[in-house]
PDB file of N, CA and C in Angstrom:
ATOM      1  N   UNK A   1      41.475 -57.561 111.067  1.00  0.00           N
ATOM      2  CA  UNK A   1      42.465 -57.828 110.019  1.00  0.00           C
ATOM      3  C   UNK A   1      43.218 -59.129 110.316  1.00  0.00           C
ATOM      4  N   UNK A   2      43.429 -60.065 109.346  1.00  0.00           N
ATOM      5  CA  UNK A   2      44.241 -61.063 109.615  1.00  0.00           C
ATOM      6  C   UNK A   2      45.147 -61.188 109.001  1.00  0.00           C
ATOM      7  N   UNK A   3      46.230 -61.873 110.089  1.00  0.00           N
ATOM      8  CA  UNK A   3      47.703 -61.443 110.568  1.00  0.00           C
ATOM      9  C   UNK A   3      48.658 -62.713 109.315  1.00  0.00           C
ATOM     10  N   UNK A   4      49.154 -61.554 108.220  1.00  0.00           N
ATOM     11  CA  UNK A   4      49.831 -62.436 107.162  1.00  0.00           C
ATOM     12  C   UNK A   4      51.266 -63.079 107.305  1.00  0.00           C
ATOM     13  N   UNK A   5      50.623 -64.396 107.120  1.00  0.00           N
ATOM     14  CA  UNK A   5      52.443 -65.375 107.802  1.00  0.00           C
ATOM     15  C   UNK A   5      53.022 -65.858 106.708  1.00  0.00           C
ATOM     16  N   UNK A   6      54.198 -65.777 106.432  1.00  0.00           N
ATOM     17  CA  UNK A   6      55.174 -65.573 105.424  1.00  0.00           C
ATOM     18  C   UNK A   6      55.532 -67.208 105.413  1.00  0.00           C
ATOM     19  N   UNK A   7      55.165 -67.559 104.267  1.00  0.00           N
ATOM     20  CA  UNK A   7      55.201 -69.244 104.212  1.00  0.00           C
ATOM     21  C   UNK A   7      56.536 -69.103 103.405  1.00  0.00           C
ATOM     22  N   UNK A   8      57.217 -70.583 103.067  1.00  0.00           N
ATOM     23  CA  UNK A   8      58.343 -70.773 102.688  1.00  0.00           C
ATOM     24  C   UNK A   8      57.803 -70.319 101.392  1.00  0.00           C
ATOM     25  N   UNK A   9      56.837 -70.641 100.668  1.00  0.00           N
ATOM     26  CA  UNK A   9      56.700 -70.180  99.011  1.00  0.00           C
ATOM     27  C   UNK A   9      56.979 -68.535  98.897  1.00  0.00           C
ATOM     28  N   UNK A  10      56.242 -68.043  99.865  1.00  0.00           N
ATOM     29  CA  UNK A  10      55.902 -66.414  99.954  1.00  0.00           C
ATOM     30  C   UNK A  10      57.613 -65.672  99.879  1.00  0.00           C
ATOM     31  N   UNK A  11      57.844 -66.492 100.713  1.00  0.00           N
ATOM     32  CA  UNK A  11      59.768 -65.788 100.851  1.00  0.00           C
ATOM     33  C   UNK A  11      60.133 -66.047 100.068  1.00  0.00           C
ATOM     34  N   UNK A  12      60.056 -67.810  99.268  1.00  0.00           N
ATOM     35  CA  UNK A  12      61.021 -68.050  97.346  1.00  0.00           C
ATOM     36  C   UNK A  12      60.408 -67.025  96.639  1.00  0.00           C
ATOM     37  N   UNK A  13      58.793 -66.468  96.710  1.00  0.00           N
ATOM     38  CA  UNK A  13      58.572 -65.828  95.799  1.00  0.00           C
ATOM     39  C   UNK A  13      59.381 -64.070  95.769  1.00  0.00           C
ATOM     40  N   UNK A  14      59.347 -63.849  96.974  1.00  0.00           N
ATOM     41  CA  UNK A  14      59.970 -62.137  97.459  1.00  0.00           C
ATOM     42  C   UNK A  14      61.465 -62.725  97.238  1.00  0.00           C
ATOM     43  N   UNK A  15      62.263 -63.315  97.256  1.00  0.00           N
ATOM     44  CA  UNK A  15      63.324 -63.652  97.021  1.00  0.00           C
ATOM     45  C   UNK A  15      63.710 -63.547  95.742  1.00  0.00           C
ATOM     46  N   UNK A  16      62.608 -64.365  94.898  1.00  0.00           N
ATOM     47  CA  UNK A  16      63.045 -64.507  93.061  1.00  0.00           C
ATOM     48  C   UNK A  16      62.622 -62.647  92.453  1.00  0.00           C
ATOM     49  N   UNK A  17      61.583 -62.364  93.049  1.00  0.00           N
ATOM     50  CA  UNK A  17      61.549 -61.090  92.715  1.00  0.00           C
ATOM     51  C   UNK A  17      62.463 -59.899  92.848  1.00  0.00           C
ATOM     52  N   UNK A  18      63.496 -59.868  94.187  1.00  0.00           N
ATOM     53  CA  UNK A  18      64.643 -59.160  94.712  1.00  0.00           C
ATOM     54  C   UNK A  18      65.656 -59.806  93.437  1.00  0.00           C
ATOM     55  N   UNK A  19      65.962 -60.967  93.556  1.00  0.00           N
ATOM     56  CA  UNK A  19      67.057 -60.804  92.567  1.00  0.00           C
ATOM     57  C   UNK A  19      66.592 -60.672  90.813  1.00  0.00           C
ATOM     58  N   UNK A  20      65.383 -60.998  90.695  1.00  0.00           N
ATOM     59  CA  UNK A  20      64.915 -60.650  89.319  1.00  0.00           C
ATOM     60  C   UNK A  20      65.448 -58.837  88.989  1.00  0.00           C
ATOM     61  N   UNK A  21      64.896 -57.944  89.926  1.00  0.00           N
ATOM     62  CA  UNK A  21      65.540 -56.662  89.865  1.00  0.00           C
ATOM     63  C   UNK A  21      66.520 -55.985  90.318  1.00  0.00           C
ATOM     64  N   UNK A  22      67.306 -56.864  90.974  1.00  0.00           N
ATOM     65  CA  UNK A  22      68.996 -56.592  91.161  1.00  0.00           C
ATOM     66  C   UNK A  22      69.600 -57.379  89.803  1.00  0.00           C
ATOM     67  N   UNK A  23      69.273 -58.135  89.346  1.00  0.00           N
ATOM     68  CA  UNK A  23      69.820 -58.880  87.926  1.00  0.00           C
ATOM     69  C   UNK A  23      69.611 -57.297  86.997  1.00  0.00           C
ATOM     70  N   UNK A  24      68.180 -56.771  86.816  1.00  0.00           N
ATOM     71  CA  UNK A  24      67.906 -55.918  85.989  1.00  0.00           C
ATOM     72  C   UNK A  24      68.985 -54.667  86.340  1.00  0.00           C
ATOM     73  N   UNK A  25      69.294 -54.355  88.011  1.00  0.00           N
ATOM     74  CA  UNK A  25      70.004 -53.027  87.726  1.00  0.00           C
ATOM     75  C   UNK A  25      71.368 -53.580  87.376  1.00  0.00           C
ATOM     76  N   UNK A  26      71.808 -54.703  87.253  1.00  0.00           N
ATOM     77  CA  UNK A  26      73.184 -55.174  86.832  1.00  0.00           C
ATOM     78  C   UNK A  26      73.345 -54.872  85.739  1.00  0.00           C
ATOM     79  N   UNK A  27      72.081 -54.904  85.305  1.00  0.00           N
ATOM     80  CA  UNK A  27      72.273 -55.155  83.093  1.00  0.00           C
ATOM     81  C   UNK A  27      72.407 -53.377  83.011  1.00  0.00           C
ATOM     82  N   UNK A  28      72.001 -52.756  83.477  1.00  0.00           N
ATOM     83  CA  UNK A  28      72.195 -51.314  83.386  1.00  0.00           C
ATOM     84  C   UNK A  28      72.883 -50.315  83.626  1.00  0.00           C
ATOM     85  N   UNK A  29      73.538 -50.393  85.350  1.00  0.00           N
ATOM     86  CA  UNK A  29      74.964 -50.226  85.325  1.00  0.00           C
ATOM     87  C   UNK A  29      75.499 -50.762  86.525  1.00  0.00           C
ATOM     88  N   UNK A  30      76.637 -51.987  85.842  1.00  0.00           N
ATOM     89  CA  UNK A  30      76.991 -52.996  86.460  1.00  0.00           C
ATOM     90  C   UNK A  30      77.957 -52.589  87.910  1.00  0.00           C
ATOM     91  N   UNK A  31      79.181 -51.472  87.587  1.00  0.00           N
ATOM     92  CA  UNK A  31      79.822 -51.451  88.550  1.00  0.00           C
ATOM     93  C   UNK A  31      79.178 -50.456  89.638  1.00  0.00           C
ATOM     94  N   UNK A  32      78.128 -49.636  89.546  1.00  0.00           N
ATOM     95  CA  UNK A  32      77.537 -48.480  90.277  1.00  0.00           C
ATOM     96  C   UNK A  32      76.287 -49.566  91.113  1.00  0.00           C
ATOM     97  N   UNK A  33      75.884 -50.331  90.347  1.00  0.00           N
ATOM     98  CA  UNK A  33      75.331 -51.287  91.603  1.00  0.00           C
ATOM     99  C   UNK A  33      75.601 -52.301  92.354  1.00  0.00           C
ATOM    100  N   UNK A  34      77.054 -52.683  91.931  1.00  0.00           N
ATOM    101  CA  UNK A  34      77.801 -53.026  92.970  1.00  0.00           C
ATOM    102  C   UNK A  34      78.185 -52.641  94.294  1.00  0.00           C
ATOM    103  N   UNK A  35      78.576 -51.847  93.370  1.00  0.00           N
ATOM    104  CA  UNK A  35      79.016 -50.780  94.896  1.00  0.00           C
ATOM    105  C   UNK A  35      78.370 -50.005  95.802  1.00  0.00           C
ATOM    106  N   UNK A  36      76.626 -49.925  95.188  1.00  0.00           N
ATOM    107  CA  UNK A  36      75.785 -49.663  96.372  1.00  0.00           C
ATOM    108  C   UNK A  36      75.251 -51.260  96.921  1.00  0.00           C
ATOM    109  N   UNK A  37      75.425 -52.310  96.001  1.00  0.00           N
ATOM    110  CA  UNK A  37      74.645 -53.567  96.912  1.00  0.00           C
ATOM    111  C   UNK A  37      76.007 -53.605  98.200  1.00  0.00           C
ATOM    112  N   UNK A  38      77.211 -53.295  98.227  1.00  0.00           N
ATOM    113  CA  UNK A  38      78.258 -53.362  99.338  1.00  0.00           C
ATOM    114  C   UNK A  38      77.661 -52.584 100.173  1.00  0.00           C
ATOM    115  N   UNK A  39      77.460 -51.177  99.719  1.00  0.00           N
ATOM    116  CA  UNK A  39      77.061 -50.278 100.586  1.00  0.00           C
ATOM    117  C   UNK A  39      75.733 -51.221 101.801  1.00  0.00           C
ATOM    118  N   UNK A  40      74.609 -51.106 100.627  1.00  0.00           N
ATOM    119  CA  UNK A  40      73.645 -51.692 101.658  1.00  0.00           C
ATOM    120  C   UNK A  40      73.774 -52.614 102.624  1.00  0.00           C
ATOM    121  N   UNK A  41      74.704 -53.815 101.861  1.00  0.00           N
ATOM    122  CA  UNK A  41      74.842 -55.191 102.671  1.00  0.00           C
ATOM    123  C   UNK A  41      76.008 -54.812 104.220  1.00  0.00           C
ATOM    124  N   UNK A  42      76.581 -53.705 103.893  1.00  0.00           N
ATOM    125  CA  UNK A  42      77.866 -53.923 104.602  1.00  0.00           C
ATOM    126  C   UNK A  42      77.838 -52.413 105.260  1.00  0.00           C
TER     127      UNK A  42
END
């Protein structure tokens, strides 16, 4: 198996995708995913 290395594109791309669906749970309910993105981050 060969060993997958995370190029700078690979991370903009996992990056734009994380906030593409933290944008989406914002639009849905804004203050309840706030307060778990605190949770997680903190």
């Amino acid at each position: 198996m060969r060993k997958i290395q995370f190029t700078a594109f690979q991370t903009l791309l996992l990056a734009l995708i994380f906030f593409g669906l933290l944008a989406l749970v914002l639009q849905v309910s804004n203050s309840r995913a706030l307060q778990l993105l605190c949770i997680f981050w903190f």
